[in-house]
Structure formats: C-alpha cells, structure tokens
C-alpha atoms as a PDB file:
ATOM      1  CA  UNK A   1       0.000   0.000   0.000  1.00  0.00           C
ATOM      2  CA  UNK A   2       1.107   3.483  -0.992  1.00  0.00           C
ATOM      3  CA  UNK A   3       2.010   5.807   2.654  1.00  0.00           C
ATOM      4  CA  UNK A   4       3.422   9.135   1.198  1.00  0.00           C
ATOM      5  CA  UNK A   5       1.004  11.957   2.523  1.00  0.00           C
ATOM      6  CA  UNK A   6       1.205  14.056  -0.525  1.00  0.00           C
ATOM      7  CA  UNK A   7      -0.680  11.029  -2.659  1.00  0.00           C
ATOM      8  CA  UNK A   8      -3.426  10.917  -0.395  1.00  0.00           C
ATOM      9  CA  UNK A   9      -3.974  14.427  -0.619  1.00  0.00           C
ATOM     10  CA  UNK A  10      -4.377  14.522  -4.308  1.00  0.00           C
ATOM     11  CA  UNK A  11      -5.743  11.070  -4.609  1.00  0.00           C
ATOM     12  CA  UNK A  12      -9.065  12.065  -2.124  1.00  0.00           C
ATOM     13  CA  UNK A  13      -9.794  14.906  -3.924  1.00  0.00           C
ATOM     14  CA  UNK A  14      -9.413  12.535  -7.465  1.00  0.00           C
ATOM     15  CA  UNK A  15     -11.723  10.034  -6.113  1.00  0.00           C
ATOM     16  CA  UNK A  16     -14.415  12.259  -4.573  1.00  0.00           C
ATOM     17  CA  UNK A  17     -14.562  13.928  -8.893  1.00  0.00           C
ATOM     18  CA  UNK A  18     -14.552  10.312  -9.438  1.00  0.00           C
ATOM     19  CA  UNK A  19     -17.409   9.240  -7.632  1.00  0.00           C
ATOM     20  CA  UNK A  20     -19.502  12.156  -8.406  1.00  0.00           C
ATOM     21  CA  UNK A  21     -19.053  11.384 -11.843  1.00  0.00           C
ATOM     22  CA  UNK A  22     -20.431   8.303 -11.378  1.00  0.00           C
ATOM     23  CA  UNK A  23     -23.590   9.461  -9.401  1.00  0.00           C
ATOM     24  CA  UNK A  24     -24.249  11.213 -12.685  1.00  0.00           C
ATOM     25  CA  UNK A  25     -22.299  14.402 -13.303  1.00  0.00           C
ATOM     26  CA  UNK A  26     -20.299  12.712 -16.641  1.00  0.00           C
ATOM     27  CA  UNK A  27     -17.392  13.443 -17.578  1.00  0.00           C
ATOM     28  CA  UNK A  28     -15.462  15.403 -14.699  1.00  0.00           C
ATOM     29  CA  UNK A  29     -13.893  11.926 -13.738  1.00  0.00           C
ATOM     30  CA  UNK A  30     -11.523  11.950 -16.544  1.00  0.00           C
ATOM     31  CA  UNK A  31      -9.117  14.392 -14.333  1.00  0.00           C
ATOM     32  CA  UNK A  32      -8.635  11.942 -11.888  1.00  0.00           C
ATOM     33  CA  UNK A  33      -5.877   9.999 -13.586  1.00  0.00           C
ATOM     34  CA  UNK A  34      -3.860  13.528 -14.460  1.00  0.00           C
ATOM     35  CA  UNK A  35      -4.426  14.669 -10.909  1.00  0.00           C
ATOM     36  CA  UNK A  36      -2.874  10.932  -9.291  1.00  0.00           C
ATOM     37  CA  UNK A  37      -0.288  11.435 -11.827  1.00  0.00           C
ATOM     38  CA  UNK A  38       1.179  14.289 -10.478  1.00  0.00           C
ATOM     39  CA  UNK A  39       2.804  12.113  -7.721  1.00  0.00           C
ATOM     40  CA  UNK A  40       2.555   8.901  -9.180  1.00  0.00           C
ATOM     41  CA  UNK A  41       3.756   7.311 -12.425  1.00  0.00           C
ATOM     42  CA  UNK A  42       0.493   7.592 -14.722  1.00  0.00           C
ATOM     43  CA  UNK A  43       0.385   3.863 -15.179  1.00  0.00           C
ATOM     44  CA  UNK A  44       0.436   3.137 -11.208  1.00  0.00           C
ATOM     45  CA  UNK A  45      -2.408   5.954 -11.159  1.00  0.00           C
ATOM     46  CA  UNK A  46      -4.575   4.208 -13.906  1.00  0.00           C
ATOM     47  CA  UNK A  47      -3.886   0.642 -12.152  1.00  0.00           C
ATOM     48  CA  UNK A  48      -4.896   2.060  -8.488  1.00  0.00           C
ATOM     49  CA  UNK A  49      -8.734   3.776 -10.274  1.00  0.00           C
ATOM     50  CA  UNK A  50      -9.309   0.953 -12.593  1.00  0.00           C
ATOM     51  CA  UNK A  51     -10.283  -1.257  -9.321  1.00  0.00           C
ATOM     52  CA  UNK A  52     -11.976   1.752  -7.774  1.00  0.00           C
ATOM     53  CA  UNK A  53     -14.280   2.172 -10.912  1.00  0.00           C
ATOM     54  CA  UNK A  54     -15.535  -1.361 -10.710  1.00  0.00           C
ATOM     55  CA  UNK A  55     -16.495  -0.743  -7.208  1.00  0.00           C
ATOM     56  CA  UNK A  56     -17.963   2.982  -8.294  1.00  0.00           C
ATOM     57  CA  UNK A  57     -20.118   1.290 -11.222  1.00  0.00           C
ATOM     58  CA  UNK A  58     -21.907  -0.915  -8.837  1.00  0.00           C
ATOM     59  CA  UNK A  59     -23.447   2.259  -6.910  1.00  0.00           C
ATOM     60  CA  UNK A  60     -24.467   4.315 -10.494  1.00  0.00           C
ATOM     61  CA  UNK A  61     -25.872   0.981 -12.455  1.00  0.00           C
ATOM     62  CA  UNK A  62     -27.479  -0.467  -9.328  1.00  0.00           C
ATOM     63  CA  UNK A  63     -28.942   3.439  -8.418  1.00  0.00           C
ATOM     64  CA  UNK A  64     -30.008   3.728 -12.288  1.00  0.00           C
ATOM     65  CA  UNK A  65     -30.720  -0.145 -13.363  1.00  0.00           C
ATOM     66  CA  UNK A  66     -34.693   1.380 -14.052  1.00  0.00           C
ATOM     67  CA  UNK A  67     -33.747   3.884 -16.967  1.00  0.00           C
ATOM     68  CA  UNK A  68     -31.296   3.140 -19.529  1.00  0.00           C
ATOM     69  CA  UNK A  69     -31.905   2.900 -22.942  1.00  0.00           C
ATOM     70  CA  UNK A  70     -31.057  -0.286 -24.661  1.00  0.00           C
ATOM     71  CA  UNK A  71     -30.655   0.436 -28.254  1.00  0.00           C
ATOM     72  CA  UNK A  72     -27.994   2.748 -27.431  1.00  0.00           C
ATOM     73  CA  UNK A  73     -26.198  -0.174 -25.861  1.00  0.00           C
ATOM     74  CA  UNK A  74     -27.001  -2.816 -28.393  1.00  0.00           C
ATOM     75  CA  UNK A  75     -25.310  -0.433 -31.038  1.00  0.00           C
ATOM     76  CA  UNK A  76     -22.228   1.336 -28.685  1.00  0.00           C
ATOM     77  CA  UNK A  77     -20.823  -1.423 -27.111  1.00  0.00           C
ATOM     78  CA  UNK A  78     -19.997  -3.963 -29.528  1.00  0.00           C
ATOM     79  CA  UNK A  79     -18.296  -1.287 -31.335  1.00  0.00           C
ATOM     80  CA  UNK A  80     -16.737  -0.720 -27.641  1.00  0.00           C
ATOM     81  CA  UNK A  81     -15.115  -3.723 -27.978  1.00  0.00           C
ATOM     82  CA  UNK A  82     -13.746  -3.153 -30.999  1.00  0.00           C
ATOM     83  CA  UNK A  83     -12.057  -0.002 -30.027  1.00  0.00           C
ATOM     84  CA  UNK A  84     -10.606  -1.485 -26.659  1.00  0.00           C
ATOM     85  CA  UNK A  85      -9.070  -4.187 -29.066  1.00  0.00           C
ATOM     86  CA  UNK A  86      -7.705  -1.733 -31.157  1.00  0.00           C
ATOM     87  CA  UNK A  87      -6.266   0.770 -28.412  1.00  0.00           C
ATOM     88  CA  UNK A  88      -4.282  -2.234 -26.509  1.00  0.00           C
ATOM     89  CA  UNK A  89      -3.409  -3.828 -30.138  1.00  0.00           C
ATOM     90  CA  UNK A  90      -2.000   0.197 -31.568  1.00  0.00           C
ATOM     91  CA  UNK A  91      -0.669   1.014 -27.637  1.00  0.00           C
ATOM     92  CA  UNK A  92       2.911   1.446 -29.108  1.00  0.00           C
ATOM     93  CA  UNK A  93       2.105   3.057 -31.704  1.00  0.00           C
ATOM     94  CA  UNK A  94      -0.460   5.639 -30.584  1.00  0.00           C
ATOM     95  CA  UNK A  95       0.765   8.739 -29.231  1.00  0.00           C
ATOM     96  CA  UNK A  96      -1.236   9.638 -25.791  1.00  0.00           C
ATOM     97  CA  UNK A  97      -1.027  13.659 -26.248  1.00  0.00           C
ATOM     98  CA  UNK A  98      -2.592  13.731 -30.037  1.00  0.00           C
ATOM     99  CA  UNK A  99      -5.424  12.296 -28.705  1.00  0.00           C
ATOM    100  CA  UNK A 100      -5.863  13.696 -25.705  1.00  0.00           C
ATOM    101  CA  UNK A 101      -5.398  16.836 -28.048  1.00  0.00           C
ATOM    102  CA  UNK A 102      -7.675  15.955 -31.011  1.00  0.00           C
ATOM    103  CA  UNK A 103     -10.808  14.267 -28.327  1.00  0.00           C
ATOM    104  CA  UNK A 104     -10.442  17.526 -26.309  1.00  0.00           C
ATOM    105  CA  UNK A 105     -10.959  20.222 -29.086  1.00  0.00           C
ATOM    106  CA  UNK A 106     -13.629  18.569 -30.884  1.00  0.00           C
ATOM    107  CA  UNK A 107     -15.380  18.024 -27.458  1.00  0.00           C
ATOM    108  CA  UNK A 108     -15.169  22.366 -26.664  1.00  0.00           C
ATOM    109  CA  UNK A 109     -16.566  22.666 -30.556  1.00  0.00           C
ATOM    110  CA  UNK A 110     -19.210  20.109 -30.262  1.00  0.00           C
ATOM    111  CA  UNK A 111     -20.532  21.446 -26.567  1.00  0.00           C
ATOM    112  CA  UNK A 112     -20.235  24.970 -27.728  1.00  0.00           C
ATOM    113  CA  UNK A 113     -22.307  24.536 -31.165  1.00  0.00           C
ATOM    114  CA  UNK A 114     -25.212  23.006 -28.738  1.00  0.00           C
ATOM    115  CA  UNK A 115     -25.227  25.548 -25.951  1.00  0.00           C
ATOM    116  CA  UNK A 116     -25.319  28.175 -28.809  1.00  0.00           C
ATOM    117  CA  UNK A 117     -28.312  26.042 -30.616  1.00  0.00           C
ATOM    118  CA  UNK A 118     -29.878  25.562 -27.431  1.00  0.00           C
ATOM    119  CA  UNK A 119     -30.099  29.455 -26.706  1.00  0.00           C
ATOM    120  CA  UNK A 120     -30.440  30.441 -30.034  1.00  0.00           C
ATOM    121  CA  UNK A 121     -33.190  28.440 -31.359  1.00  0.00           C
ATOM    122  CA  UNK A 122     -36.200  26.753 -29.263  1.00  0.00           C
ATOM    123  CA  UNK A 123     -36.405  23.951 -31.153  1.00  0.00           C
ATOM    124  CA  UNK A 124     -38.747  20.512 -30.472  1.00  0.00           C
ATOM    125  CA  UNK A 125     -36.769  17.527 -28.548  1.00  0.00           C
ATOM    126  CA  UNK A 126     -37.067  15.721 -31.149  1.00  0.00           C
ATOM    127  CA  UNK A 127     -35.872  18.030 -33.763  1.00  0.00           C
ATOM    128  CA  UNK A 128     -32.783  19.102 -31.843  1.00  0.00           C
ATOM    129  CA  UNK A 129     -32.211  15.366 -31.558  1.00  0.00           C
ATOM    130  CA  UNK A 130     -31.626  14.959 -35.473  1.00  0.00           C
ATOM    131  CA  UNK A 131     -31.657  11.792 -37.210  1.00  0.00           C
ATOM    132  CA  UNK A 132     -30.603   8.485 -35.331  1.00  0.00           C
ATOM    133  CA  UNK A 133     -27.171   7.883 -37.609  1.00  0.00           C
ATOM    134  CA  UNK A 134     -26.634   4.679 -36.756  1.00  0.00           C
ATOM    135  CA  UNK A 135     -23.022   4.568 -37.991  1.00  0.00           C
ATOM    136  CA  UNK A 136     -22.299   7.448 -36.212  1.00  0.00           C
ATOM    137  CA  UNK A 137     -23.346   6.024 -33.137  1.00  0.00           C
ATOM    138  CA  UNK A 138     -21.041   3.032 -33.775  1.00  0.00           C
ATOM    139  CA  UNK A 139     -18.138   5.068 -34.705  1.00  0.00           C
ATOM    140  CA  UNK A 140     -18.453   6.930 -31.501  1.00  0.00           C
ATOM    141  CA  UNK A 141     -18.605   3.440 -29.364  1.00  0.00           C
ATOM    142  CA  UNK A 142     -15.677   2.590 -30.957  1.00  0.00           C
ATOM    143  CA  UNK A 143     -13.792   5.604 -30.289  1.00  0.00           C
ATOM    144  CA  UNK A 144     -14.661   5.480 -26.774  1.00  0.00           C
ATOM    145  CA  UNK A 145     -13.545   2.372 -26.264  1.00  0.00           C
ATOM    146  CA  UNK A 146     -10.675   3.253 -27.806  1.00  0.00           C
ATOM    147  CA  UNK A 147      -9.885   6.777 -26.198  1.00  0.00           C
ATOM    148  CA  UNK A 148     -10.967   4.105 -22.928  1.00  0.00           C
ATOM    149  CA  UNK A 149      -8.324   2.304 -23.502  1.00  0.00           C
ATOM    150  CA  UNK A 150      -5.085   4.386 -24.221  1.00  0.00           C
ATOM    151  CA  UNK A 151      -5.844   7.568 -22.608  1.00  0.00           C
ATOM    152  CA  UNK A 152      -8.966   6.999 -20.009  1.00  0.00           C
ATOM    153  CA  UNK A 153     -10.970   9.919 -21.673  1.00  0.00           C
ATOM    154  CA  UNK A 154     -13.623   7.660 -22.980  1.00  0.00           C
ATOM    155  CA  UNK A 155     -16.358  10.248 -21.979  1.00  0.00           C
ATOM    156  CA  UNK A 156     -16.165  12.878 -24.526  1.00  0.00           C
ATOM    157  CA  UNK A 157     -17.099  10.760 -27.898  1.00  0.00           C
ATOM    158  CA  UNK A 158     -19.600   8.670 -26.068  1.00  0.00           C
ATOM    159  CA  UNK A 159     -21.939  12.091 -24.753  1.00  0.00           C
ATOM    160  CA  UNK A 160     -21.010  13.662 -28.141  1.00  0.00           C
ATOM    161  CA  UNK A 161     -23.220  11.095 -29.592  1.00  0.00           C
ATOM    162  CA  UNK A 162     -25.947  10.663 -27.149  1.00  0.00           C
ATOM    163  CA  UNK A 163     -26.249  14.083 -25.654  1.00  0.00           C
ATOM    164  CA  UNK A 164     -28.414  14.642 -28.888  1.00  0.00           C
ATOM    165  CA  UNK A 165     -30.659  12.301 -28.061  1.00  0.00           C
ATOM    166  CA  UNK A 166     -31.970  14.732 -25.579  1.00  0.00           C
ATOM    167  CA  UNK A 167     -32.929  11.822 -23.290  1.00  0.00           C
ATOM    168  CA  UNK A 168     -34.648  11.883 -20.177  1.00  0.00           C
ATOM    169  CA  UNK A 169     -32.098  12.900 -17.585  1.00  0.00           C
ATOM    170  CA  UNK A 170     -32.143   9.536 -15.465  1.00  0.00           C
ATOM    171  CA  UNK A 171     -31.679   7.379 -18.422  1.00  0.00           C
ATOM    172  CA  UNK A 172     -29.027   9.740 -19.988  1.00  0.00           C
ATOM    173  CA  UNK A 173     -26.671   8.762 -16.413  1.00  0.00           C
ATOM    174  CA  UNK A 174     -28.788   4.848 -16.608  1.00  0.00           C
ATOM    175  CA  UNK A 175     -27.260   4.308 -19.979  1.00  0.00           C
ATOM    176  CA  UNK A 176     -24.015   6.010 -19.585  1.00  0.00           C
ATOM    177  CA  UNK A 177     -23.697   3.722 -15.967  1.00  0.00           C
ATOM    178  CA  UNK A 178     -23.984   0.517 -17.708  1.00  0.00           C
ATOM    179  CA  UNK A 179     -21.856   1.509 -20.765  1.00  0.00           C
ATOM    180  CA  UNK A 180     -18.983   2.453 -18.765  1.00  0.00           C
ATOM    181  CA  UNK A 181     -18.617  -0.326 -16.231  1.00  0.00           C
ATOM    182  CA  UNK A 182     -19.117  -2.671 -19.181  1.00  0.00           C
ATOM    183  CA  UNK A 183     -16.127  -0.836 -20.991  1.00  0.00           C
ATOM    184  CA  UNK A 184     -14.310  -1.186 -17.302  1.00  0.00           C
ATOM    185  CA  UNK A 185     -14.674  -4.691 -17.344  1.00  0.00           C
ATOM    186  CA  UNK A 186     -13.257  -5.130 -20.637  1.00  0.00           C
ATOM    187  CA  UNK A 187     -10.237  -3.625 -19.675  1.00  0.00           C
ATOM    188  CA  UNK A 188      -9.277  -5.927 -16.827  1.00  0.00           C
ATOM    189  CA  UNK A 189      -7.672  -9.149 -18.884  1.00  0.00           C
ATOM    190  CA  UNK A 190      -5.145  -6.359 -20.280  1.00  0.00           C
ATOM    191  CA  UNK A 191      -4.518  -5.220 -16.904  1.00  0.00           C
ATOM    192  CA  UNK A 192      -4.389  -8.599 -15.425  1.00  0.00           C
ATOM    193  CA  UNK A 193      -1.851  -9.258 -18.747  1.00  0.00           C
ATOM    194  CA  UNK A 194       0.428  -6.560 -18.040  1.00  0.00           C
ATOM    195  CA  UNK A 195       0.919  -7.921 -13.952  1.00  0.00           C
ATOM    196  CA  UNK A 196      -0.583  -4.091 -13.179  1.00  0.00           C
ATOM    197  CA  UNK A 197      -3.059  -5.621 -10.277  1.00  0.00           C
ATOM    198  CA  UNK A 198       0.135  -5.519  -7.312  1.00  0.00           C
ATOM    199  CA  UNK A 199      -0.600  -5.983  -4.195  1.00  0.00           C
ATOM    200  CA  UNK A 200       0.378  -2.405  -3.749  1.00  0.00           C
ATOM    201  CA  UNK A 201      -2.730  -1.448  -6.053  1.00  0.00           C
ATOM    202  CA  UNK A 202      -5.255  -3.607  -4.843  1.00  0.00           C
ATOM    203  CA  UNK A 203      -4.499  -2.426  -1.022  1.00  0.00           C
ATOM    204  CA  UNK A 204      -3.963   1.046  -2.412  1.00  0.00           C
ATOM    205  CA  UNK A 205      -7.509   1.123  -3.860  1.00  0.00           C
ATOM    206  CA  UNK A 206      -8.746  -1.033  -1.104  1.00  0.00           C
ATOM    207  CA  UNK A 207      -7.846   2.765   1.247  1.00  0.00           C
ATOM    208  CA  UNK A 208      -9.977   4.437  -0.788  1.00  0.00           C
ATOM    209  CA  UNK A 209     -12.761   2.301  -1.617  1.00  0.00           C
ATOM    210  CA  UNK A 210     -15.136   3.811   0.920  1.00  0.00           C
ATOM    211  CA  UNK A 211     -14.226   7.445  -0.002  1.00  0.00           C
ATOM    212  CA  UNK A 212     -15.214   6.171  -3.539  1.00  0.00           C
ATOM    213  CA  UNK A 213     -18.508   4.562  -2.446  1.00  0.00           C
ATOM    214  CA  UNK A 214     -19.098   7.508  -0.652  1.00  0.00           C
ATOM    215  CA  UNK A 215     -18.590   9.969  -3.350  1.00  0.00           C
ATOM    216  CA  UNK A 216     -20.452   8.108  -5.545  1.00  0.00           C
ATOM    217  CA  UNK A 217     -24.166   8.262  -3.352  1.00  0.00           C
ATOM    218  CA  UNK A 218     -23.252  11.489  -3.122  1.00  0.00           C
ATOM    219  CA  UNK A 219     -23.330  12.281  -6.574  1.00  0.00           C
ATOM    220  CA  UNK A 220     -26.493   9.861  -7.308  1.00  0.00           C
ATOM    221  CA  UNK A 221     -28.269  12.067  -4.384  1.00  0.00           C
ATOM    222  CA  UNK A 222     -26.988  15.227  -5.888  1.00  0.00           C
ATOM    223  CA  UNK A 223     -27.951  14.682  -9.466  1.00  0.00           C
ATOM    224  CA  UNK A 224     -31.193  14.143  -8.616  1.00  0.00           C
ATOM    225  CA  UNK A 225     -31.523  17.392  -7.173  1.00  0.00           C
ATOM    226  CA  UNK A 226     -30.441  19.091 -10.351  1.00  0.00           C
ATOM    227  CA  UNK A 227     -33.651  20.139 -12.472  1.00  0.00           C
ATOM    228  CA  UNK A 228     -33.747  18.539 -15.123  1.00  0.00           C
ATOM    229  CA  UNK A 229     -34.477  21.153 -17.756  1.00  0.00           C
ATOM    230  CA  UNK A 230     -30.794  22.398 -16.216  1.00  0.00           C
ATOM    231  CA  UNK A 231     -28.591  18.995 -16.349  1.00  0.00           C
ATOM    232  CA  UNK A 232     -27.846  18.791 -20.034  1.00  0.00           C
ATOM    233  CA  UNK A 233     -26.244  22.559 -19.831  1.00  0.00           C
ATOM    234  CA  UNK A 234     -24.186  21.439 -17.062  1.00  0.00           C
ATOM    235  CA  UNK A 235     -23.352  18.501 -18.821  1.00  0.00           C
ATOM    236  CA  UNK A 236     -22.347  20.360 -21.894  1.00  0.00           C
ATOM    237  CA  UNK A 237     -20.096  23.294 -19.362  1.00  0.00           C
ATOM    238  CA  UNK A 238     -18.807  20.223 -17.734  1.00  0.00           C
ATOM    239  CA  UNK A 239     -17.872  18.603 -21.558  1.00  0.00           C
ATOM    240  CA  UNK A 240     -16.034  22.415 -22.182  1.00  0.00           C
ATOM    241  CA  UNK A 241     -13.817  21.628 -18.831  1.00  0.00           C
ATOM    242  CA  UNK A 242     -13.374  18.354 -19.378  1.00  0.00           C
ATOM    243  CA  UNK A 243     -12.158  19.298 -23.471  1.00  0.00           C
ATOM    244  CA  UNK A 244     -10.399  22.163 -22.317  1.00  0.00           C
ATOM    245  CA  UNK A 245      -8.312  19.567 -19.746  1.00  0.00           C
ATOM    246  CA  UNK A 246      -7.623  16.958 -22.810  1.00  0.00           C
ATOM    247  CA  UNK A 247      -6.655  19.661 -24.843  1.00  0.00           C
ATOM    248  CA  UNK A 248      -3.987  21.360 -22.551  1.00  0.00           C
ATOM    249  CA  UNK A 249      -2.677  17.759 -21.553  1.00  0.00           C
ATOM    250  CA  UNK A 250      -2.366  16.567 -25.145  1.00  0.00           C
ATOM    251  CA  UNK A 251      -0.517  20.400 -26.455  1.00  0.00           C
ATOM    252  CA  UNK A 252       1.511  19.675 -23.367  1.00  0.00           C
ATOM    253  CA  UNK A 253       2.460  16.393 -24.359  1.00  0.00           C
ATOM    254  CA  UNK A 254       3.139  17.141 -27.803  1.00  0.00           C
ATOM    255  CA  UNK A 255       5.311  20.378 -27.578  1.00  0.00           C
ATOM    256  CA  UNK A 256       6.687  19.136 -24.229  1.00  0.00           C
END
C-alpha cells in the first residue's frame, strides 16, 4: 500500500470527482488519472482507479438499473469492444497527447455549437435530436472504447453522440452507468496481462474504496436534485472543462 502523505492528498480529492461522476455528473472523472499522476507514475495511477471504478459502477448501475436505454447499448458497445481491441493492439504506436489533443478540441466545438443552438433556437426535442445515424453512433462506441483504452478519456465521444438524443435525464446517467462499467470490465484481462493488479494497487484502492462509495451516493443524491431542464447545460459546461483539460494535456504532451 502506498504511505506518502502528498498522494493521499491529491488522490481524495481525485476520487471524490470520481465518484460524483459516477452518481451522474459525466465526464469530470476523466481528471482523476492527471491529478494521481502528479505524484505517481500515470500507469500506477490508472492501475490504483481501474479497481476503484468497478467498485464505483456498482453504486451508479445499481442506483439507475430502471432507466437506460437499450438500443444505445445494443449499437455502442460492440463497437466498444472493438475499439478497446484496437487501443491495446496500436498502444505502441499511438501517441497519448494527439489524442488527448484531437478528443479535447472537438469536445469544446461540439458542446459549444449546442449551448449556442440551445439558446439560439427553441427547437422541439425531437428536432434538436436529429436523425438516429446509426453509424455514427457506432463510430463513436468505438472511439470510446478506444480513447478508454489508451488515454482513459472515454467520456467525450460517447456524450457527443448521445447528448443529442436529448434523453430523459435519469436514463441519460442509466445508460451512460452501464456503458462504462461494461467498458471497465473489458479492460481488466489487459490489466491482469500486463501484472498491473500488485498488491500495492489492490491495497492502495482497497484505502480508498469507501471514499469512492461515498462519493459516488453522493453524486447519485446530488444529481437528482439538479432540475432537469438544467442537467444537459451542465453537462455540456462540464464537456467544455473536461475538453479544455484533454486539450492542454495533449498540447503539453506534444510540444513538451
């Protein structure tokens, strides 16, 4: 088990944006890895929150298991799968920062364009929705599951997709629950592969399990407190951080 002070204080504050994420505010989680890796090697950081997200799932699909919506699922996860293949086959070859870079700027353009439409234009639910695209909605599984896989910023293309679909707040975070911890479980053989789950992880995460658990009720309870005419434009501010974070890591990582 890790002891140094200064990772606890970065890795509480990392879990609780972790677990709130989870309860339903998507998307801020992705800065947890960044923040742990500030004292950490980013590989031990990834190991320690992969266990810690398993654990987080369980709260968010178990508080949303009512309201999801399967099609969504039946056409993003396959396509998951294929990406998570892909991202642990290319690892080598990938470079981290050009994606982080490329996910993050489209995800700023994308949020901004709706927030604009949104105020600009009253639109129907339906009509703001647009047509289903059913390859587009593939695509972005796949580049989730990808993004999942290499740089833990699966978020971004997976909302840029179904944010659209203007669903029903509940079964916006339902679906997005059971997406993710699917796409968490289908990263643990390459873990397991690459000898990542020490004992020094598993009694690392073990520490902060309950924070986690914690964190994560807190965000279901908090969510649900947020009206829900309001929680897509928090969503869509939270996609602008959560861009604008990809997109300074990624530049960093490039010109660094």
């Amino acid at each position: 088990m890790l002891t140094d002070p200064l990772f606890y204080a970065v890795a509480i504050p990392a879990v609780i944006l972790l677990g709130l994420a989870k309860g339903g505010f998507a998307g801020i989680g992705v800065v947890a890895v960044p923040m742990m890796a500030l004292v950490i090697s980013p590989v031990l950081a990834a190991a320690i929150t992969l266990p810690i997200l398993l654990a987080q799932d369980v709260v968010s699909v178990w508080s949303f298991r009512k309201t999801w919506d399967k099609g969504l699922l039946i056409l993003m996860l396959p396509a998951a799968a294929v990406g998570i293949f892909l991202g642990w086959l290319l690892a080598a070859r990938v470079s981290v920062a050009a994606v982080e870079l490329s996910i993050g700027l489209i995800s700023i353009a994308f949020s901004l364009q709706r927030l604009w439409a949104e105020r600009a234009v009253k639109v129907a639910e339906a009509v703001a929705a647009g047509p289903a695209r059913p390859w587009l909605g593939a695509l972005c599984g796949a580049v989730a599951g990808f993004t999942s896989q290499v740089a833990h910023a699966g978020g971004p293309p997976f909302q840029i997709y179904v944010l659209p679909r203007r669903l029903p707040r509940d079964v916006f975070i339902g679906t997005s629950a059971i997406f993710f911890a699917t796409v968490n479980w289908m990263k643990v053989p390459a873990y397991i592969a690459l000898g990542q789950f020490t004992p020094q992880v598993l009694t690392t995460a073990a520490v902060l399990l309950p924070l986690a658990l914690a964190s994560t009720w807190a965000g279901v309870w908090l969510v649900r407190r947020v009206p829900a005419e309001g929680f897509y434009r928090v969503i869509y501010v939270l996609l602008i951080a959560v861009g604008a974070k990809l997109a300074w890591d990624g530049a960093h990582g490039l010109l660094g």
